[in-house]
Protein backbone atom coordinates (compact mmCIF):
# COMPACT_ATOMS: atom_id res chain seq x y z
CA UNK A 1 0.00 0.00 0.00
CA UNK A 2 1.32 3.47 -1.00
CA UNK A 3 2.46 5.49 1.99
CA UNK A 4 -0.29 8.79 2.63
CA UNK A 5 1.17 12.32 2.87
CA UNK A 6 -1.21 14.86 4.10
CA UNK A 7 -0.87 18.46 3.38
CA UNK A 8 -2.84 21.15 5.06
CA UNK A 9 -2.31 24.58 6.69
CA UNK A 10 -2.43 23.70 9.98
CA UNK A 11 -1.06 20.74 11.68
CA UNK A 12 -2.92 19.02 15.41
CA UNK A 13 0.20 18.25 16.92
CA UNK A 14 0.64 15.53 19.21
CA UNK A 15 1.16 16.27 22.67
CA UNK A 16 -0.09 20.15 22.86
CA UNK A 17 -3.73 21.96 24.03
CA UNK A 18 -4.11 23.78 20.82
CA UNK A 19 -8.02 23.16 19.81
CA UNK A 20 -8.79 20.54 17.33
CA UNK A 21 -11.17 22.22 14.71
CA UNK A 22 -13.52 19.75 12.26
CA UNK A 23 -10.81 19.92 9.89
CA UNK A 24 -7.88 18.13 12.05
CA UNK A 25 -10.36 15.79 13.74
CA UNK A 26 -11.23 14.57 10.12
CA UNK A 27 -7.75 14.75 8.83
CA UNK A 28 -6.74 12.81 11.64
CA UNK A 29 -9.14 9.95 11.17
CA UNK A 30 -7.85 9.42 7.91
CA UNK A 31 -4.54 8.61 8.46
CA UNK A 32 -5.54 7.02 11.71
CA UNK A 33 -5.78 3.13 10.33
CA UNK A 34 -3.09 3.44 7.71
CA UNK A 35 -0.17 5.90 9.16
CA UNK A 36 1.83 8.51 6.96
CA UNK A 37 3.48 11.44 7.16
CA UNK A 38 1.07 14.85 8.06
CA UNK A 39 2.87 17.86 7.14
CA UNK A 40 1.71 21.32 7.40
CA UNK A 41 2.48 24.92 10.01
CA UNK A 42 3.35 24.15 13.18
CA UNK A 43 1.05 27.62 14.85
CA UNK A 44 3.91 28.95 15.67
CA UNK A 45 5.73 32.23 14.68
CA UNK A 46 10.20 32.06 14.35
CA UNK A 47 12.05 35.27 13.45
CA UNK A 48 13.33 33.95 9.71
CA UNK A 49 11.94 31.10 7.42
CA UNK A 50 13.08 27.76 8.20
CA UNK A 51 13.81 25.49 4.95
CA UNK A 52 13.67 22.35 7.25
CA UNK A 53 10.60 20.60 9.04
CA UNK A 54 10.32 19.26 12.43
CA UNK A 55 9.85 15.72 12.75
CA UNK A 56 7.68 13.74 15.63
CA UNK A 57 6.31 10.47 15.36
CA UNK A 58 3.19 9.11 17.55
CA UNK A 59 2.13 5.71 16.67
CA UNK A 60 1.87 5.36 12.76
CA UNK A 61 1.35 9.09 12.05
CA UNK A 62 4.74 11.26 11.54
CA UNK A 63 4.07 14.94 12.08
CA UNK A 64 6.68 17.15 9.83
CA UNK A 65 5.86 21.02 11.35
CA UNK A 66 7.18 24.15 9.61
CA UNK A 67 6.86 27.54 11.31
CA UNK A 68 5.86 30.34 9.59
CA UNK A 69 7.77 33.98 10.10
CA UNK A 70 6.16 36.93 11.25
CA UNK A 71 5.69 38.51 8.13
CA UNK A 72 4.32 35.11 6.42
CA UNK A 73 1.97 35.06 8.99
CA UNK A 74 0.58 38.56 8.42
CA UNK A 75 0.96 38.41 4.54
CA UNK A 76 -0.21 34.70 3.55
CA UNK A 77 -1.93 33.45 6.55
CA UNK A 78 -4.33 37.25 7.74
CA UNK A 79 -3.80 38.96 4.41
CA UNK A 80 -4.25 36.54 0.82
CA UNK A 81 -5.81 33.21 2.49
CA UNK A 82 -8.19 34.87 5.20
CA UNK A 83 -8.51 38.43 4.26
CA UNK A 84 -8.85 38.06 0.67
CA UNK A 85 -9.39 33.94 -0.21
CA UNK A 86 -11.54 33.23 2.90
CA UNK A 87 -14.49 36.04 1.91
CA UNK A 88 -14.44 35.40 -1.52
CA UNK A 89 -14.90 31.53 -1.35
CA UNK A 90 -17.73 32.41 0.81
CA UNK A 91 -19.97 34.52 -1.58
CA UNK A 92 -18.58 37.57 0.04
CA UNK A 93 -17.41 40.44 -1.66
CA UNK A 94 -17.93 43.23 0.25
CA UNK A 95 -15.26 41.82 2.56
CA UNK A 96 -12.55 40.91 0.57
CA UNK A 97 -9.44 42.54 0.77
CA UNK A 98 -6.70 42.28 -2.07
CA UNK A 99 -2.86 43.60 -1.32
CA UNK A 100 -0.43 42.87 -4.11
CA UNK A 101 2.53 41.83 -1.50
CA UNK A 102 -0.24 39.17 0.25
CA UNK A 103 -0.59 37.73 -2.94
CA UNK A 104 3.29 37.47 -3.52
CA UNK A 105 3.90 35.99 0.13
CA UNK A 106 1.34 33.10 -0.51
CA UNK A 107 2.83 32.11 -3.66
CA UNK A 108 6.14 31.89 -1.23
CA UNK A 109 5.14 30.40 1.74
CA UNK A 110 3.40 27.89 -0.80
CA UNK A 111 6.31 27.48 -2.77
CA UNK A 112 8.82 27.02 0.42
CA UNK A 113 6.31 24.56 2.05
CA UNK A 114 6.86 22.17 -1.30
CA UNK A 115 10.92 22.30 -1.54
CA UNK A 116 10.57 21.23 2.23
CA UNK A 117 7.86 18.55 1.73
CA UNK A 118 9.75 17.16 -1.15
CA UNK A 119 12.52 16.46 0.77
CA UNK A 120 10.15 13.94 2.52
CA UNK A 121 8.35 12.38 -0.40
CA UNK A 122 8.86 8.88 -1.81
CA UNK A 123 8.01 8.10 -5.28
CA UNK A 124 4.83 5.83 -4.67
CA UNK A 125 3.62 8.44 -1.96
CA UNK A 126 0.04 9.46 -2.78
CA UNK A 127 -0.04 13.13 -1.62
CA UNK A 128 -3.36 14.84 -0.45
CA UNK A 129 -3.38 18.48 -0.03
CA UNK A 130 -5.92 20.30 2.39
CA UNK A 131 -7.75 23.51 1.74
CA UNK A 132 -7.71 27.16 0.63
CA UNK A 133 -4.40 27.92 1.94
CA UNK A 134 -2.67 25.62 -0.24
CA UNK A 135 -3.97 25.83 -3.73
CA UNK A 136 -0.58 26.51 -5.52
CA UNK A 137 1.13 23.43 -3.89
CA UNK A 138 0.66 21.00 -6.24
CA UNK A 139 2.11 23.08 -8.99
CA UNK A 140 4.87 23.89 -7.17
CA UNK A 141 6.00 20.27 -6.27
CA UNK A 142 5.49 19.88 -9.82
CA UNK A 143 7.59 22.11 -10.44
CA UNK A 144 10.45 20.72 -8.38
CA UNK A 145 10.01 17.43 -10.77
CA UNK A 146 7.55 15.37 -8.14
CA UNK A 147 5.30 13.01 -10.60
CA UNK A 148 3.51 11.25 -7.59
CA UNK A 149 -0.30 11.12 -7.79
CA UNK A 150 -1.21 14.09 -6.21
CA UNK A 151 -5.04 15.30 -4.34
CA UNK A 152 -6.83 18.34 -3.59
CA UNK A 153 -9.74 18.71 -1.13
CA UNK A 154 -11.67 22.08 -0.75
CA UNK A 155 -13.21 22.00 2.72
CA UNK A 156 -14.74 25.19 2.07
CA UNK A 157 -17.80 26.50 -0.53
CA UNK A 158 -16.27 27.36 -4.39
CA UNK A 159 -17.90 30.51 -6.05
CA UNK A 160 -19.16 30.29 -9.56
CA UNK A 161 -17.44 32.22 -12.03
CA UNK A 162 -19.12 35.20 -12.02
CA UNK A 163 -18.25 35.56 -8.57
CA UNK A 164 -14.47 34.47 -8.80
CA UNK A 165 -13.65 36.60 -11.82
CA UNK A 166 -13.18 39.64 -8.78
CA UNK A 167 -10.09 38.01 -7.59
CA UNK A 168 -7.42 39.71 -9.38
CA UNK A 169 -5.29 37.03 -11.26
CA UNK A 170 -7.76 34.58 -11.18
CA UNK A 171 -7.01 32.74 -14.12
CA UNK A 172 -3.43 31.77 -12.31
CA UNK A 173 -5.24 30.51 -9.65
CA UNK A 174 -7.56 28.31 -11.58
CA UNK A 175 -4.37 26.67 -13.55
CA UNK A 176 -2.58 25.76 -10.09
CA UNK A 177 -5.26 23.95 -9.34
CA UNK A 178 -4.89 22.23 -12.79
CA UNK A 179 -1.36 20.57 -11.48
CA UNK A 180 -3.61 18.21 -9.40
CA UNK A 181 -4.51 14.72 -10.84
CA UNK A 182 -7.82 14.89 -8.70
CA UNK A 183 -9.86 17.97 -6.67
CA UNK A 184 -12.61 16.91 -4.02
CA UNK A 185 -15.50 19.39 -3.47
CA UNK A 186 -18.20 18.93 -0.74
CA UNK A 187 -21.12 18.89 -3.18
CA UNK A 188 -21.92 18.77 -6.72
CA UNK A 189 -22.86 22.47 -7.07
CA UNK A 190 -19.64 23.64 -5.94
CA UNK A 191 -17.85 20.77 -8.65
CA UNK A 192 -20.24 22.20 -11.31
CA UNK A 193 -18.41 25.86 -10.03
CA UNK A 194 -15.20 24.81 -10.56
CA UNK A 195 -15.74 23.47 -13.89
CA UNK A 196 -17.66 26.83 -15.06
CA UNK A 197 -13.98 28.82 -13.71
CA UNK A 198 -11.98 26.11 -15.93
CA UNK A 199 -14.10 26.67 -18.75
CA UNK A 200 -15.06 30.38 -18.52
CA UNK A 201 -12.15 31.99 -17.13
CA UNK A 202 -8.90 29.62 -17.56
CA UNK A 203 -9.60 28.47 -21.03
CA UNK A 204 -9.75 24.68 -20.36
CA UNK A 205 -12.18 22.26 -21.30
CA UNK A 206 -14.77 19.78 -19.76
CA UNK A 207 -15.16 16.07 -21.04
CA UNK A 208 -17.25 13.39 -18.73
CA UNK A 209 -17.55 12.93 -15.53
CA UNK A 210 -15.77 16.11 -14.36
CA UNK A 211 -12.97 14.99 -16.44
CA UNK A 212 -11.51 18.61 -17.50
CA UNK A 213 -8.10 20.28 -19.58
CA UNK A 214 -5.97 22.51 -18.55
CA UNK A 215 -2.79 23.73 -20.18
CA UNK A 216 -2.23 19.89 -21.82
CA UNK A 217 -3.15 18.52 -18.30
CA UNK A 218 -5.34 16.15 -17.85
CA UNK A 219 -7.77 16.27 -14.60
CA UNK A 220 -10.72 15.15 -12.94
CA UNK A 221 -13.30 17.15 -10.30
CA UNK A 222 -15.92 15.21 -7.87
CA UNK A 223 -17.97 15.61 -4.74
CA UNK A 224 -16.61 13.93 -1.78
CA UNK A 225 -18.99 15.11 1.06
CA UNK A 226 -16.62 14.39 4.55
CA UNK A 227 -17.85 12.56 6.87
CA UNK A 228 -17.17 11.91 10.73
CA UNK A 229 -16.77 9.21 13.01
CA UNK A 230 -20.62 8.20 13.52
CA UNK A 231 -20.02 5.16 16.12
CA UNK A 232 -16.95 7.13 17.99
CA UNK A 233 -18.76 10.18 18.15
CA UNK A 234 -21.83 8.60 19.35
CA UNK A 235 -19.95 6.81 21.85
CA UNK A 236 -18.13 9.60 23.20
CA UNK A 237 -21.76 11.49 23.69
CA UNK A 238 -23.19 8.47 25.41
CA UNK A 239 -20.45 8.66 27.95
CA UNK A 240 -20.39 11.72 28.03
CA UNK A 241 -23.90 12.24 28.46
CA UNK A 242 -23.27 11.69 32.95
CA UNK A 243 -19.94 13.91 33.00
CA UNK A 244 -19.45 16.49 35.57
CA UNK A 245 -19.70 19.61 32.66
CA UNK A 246 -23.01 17.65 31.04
CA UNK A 247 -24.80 17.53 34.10
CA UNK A 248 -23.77 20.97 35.62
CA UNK A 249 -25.05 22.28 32.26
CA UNK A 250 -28.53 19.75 33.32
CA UNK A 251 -28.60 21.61 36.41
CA UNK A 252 -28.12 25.35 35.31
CA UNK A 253 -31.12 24.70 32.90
CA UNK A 254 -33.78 24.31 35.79
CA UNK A 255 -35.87 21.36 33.53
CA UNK A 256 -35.61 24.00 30.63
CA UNK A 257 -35.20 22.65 26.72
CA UNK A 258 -31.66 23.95 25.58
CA UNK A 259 -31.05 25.27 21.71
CA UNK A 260 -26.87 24.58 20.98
CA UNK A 261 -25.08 26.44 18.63
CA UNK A 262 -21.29 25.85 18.57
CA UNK A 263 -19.12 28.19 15.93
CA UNK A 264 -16.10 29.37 15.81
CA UNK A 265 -16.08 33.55 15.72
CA UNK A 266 -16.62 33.99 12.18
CA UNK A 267 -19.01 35.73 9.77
CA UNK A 268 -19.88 33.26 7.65
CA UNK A 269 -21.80 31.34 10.66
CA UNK A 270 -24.80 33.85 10.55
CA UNK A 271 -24.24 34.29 14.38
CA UNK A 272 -26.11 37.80 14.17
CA UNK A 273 -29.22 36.49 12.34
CA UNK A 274 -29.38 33.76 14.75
CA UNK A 275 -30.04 36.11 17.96
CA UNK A 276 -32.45 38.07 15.78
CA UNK A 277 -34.50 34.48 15.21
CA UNK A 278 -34.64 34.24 19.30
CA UNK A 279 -35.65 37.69 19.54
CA UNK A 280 -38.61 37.05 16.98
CA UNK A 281 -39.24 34.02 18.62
CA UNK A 282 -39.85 35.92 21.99
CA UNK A 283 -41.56 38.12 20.58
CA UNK A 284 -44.39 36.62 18.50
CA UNK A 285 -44.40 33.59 20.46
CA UNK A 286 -44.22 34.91 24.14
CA UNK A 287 -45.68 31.54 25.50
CA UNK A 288 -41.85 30.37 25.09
CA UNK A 289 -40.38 32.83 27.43
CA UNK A 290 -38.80 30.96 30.41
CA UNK A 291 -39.53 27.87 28.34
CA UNK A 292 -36.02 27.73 26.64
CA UNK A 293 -32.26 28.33 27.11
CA UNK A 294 -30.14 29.21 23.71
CA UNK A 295 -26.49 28.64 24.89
CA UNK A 296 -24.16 29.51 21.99
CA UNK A 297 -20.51 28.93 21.99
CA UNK A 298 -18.51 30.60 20.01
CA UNK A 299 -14.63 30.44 20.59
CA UNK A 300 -12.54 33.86 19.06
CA UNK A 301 -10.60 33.18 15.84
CA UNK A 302 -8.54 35.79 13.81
CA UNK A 303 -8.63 38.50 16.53
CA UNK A 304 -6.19 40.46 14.71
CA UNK A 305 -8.18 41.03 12.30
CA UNK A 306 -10.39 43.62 12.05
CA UNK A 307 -13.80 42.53 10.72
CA UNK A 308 -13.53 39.55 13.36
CA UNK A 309 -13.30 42.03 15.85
CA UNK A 310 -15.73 43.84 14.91
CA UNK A 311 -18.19 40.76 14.33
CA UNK A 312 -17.75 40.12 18.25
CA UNK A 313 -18.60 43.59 19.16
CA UNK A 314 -22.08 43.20 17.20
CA UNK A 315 -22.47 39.82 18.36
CA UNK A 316 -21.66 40.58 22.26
CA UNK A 317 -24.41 43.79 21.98
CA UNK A 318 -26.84 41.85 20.18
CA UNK A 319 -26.54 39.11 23.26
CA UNK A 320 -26.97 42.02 26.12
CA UNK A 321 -30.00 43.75 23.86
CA UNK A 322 -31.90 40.49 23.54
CA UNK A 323 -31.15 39.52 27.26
CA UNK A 324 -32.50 42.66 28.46
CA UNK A 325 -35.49 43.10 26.73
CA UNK A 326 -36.37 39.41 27.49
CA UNK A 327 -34.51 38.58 30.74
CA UNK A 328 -36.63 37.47 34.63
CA UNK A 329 -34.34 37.84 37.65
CA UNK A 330 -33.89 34.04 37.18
CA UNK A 331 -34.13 33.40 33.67
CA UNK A 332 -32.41 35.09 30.69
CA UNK A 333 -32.72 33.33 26.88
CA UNK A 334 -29.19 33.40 25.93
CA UNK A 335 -25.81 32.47 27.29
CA UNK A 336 -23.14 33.92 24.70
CA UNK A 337 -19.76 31.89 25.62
CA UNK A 338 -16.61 32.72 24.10
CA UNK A 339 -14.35 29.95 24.85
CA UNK A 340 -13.52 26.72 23.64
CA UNK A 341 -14.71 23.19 25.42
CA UNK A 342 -13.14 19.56 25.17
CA UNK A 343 -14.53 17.55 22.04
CA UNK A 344 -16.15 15.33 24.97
CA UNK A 345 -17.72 18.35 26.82
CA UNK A 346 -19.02 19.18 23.18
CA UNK A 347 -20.35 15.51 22.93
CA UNK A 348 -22.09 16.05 25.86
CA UNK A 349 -23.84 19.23 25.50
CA UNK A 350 -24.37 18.12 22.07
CA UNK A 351 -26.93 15.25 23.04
CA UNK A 352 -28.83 17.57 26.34
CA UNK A 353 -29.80 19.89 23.31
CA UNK A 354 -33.24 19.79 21.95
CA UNK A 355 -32.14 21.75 19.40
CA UNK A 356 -28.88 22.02 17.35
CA UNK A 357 -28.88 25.20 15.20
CA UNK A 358 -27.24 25.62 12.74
CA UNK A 359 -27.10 28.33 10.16
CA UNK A 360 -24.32 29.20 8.16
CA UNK A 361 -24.48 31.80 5.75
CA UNK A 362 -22.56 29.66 3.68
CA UNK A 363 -20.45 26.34 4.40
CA UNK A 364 -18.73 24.14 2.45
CA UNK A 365 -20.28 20.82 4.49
CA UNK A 366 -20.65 21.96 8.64
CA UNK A 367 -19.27 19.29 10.69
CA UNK A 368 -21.29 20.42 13.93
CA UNK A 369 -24.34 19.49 12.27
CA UNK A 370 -23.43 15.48 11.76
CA UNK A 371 -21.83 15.59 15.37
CA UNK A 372 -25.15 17.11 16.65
CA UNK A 373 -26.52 14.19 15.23
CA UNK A 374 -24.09 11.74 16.14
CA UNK A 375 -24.84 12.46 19.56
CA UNK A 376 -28.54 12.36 19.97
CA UNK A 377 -30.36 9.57 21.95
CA UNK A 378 -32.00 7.09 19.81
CA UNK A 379 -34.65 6.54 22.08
CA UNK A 380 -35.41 10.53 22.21
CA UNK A 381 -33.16 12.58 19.37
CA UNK A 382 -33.66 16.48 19.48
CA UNK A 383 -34.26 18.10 16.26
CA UNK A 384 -31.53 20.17 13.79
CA UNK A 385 -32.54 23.46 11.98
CA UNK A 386 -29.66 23.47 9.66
CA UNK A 387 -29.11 26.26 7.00
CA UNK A 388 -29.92 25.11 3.44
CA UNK A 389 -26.54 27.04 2.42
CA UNK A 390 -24.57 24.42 4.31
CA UNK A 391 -23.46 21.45 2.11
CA UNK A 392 -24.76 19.17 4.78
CA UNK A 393 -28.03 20.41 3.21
CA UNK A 394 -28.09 18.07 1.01
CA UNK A 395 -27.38 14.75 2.75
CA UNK A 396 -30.09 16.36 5.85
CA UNK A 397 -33.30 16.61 4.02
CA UNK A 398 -35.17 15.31 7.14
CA UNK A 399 -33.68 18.42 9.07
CA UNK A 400 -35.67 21.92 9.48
CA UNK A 401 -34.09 23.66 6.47
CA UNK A 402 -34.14 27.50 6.66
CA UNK A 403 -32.95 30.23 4.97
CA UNK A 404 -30.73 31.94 7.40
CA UNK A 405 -31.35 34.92 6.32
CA UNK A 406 -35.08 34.76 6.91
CA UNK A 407 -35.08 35.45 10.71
CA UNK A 408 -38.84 34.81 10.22
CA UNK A 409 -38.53 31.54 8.75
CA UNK A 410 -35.53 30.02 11.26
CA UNK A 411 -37.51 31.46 14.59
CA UNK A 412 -40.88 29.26 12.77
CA UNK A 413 -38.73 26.70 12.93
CA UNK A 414 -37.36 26.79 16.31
CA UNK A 415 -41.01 27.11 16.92
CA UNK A 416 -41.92 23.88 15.50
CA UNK A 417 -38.84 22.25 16.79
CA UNK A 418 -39.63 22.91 20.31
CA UNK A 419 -42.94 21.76 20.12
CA UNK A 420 -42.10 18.39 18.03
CA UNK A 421 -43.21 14.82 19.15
CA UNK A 422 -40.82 12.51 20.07
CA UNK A 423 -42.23 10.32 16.92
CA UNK A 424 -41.58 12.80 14.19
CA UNK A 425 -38.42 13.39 15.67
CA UNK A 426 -37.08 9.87 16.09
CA UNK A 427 -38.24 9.12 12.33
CA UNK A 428 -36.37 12.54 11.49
CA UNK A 429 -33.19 11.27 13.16
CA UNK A 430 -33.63 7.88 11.36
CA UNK A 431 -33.07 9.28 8.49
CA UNK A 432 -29.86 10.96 9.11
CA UNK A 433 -28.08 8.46 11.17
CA UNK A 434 -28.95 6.27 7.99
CA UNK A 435 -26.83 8.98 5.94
CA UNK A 436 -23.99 9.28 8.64
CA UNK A 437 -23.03 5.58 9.07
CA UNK A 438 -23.25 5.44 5.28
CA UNK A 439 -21.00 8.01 4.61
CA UNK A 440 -18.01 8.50 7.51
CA UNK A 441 -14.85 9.81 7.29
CA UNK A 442 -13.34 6.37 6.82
CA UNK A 443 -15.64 5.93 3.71
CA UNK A 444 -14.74 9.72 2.81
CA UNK A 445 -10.88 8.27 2.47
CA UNK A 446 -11.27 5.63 0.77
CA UNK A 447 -13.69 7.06 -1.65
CA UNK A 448 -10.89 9.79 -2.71
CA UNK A 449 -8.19 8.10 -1.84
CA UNK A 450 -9.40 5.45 -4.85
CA UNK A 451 -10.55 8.24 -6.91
CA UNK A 452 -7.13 9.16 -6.95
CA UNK A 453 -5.04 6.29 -7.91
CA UNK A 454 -7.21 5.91 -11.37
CA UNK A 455 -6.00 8.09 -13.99
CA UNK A 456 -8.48 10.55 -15.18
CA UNK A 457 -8.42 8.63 -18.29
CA UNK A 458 -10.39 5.92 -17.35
CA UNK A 459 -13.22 7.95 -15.59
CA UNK A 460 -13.82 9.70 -19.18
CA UNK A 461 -13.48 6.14 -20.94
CA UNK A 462 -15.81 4.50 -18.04
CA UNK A 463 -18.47 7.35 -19.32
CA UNK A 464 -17.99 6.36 -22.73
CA UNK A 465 -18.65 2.91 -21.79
CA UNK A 466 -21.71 3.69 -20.26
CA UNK A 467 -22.88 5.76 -22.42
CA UNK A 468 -22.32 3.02 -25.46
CA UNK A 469 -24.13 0.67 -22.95
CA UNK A 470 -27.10 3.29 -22.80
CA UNK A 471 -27.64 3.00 -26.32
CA UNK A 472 -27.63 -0.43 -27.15
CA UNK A 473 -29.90 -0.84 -24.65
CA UNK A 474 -32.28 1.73 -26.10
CA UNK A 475 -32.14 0.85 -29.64
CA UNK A 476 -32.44 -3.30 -28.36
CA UNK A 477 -35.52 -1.93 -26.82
CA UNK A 478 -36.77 0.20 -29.63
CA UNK A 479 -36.30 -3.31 -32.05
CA UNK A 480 -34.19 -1.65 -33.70
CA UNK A 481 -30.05 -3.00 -35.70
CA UNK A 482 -27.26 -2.97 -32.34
CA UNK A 483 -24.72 -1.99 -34.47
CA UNK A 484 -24.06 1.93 -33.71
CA UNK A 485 -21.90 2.30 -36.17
CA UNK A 486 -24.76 1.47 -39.08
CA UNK A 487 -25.78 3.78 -41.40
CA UNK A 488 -29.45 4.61 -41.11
């Protein structure tokens, strides 16, 4: 079996209290059963570029950490990948920032990151790169003469053309992501995005099967939607379910129902919308006063950045408005939290909630939303008002779908979430378990992970195939000559 080498921004060391976000948890899991090397930025900040990695080993997994320099942290990690990348991936314009030396340090950092890695890399190594930061890798380990068979995943939403043409050199972009022999999506409408950028904007073309051209480069695009651990996270909520933290929660809710929403500090959750949706639901619906806790935890991300910043300052004033216009001397509807908890503390809180909300703006696939489900009893599951903008959206059709937006429409829904039987809810659930143990992370792996030891080649010949097979079925039923090639 060909060793895996992992790529992303950000590595979850071994051995330290850094938080593990959805993306290391996941990344984690997959080289959990078959070892490799995971190589990525340590977190930390050195006073000049290193061109060597650190090296740890823990089991199976080696962890090869490169720091990043003070500038490279400003330039390519706040500036081009969050400032400018992170905004426009996410349908947002209006908050995209665009320096011209950003843009030159992420092409570096990117560019140092793959003379280091290919110190490391064997020439059967199957190499699978993680995320927004690191779109140019690929090209530039192909440009050091590296012919492995080499990934992308996008954990994030992709923008349709009309939206990406803002980024100024786009089209360079576009063709680094070319270099890769296979790039994962979440969903098929962010696949079919990609392709109209390849097509529209780079010049390439589109055969079968998201099969595509670029430059004399042959590729392929598909939708791999990521998965989690459904049996280990369910297992860790069950225990979790009599821990100190769960049932001091149990307490401080006085017999109450509790609505959970659990986001990182960042404006593409639709954090702001979602305290509007309690206020309308207070409002309209006074008969759930005192009948409720919302307890939404958001640890801070990016504080040196200014729009985060300023997102807290709205979110911390929307929290005191709503408490005070709704708040008893024993009673107020939300608890606003802005630290992080232990993924079992999570677990835990997880499956107390009646509710999991969950509303992004826009997200590539929402990992709280499977967990929330991971956790819930079987024998009496809460309900989850998920955001049809997240790509768990379209695995979750038994979920309240709302359009965040529509503070109207998500507060209904919290409505009719609070008030559901335990039998629509349990058939609900059913459904979506069904979806999680069919699709975990393990089967998220392998899935790409085969996907990308077949050559694009035979993905555009296997539609051929099919489509021959198509035919000769049709005209067989139609009584009509099997020989395509006939003349009529």
């Amino acid at each position: 079996m060909a060793r895996l080498v992992i790529v992303s921004n950000r590595l979850s060391l071994p051995g330290t209290t850094q938080a593990a976000g959805g993306l290391a948890v996941a990344l984690r899991e997959s080289l959990r059963p078959r070892g490799g090397l995971w190589f990525g930025w340590s977190g930390e900040i050195a006073e000049t570029p290193a061109e060597e990695a650190r090296l740890a080993t823990r089991g199976r997994i080696t962890y090869a950490a490169v720091d990043l320099s003070r500038a490279e942290h400003e330039l390519y990690y706040l500036g081009y990948a969050n400032a400018t990348l992170w905004p426009l991936l996410h349908f947002r314009l209006g908050l995209m920032e665009y320096r011209r030396d950003a843009a030159h340090a992420y092409l570096e950092v990117n560019a140092r990151f793959a003379r280091i890695l290919a110190k490391h890399i064997e020439p059967d190594d199957l190499i699978w790169v993680h995320d927004y930061h690191l779109f140019p890798l690929g090209q530039e380990l192909r440009k050091l003469g590296l012919a492995n068979r080499i990934g992308f995943f996008l954990h994030t939403p992709y923008p349709p053309s009309e939206v990406l043409i803002a980024l100024p050199r786009n089209r360079a972009l576009i063709e680094a992501v070319g270099a890769y022999d296979l790039v994962g999506f979440q969903t098929e409408d962010y696949v079919r995005a990609f392709l109209g950028c390849v097509t529209k904007i780079a010049g390439g073309a589109e055969l079968e099967r998201g099969v595509f051209t670029l430059n004399g480069r042959r590729s392929r695009a598909a939708a791999f939607p990521i998965g989690i651990d459904t049996e280990g996270f369910a297992e860790l909520a069950r225990r979790a379910a009599t821990s100190p933290e769960t049932r001091r929660l149990e307490d401080s809710l006085g017999g109450r129902k509790l609505i959970l929403g659990v986001d990182r500090l960042d404006y593409s959750k639709g954090i702001p919308s979602r305290f509007e949706a309690i206020d309308a639901l207070l409002s309209d619906w006074p008969d759930h006063r005192r009948q409720f806790t919302y307890l939404q935890i958001t640890p801070h991300s990016r504080s040196e950045v200014a729009q985060y910043r300023l997102l807290r300052r709205e979110i911390e004033a929307a929290a005191g408005r709503i408490n005070g216009k709704f708040a008893e001397f024993d009673w107020s509807p939300i608890r606003y939290v802005n630290r992080g908890f232990s993924r079992a503390s999570l677990a835990g809180f997880l499956r107390r909630a009646r509710i999991g909300l969950v509303t992004p703006l826009r997200d590539g696939m929402n990992l709280v939303a499977k967990e929330y489900v991971a956790a819930q009893d079987p024998a009496d599951p809460g309900v989850l008002v998920l955001s049809r903008f997240a790509g768990a959206a379209r695995e979750f059709d038994a979920a309240l779908l709302v359009n965040p937006i529509d503070v109207d429409e998500v507060a209904t829904a919290l409505r009719k979430g609070l008030a559901m039987p335990r039998e629509e809810r349990a058939e609900r659930w059913s459904s979506m378990i069904a979806v999680l143990k069919a699709n975990t992370a393990a089967t998220w792996q392998e899935d790409f992970l085969a996907a990308l030891a077949k050559p694009p080649l035979d993905f555009a010949r296997g539609a051929i195939a099919e489509e021959a097979e198509h035919w000769v079925s049709r005209v067989t039923e139609l009584g009509k000559p099997v020989d395509l090639l006939q003349k009529s």
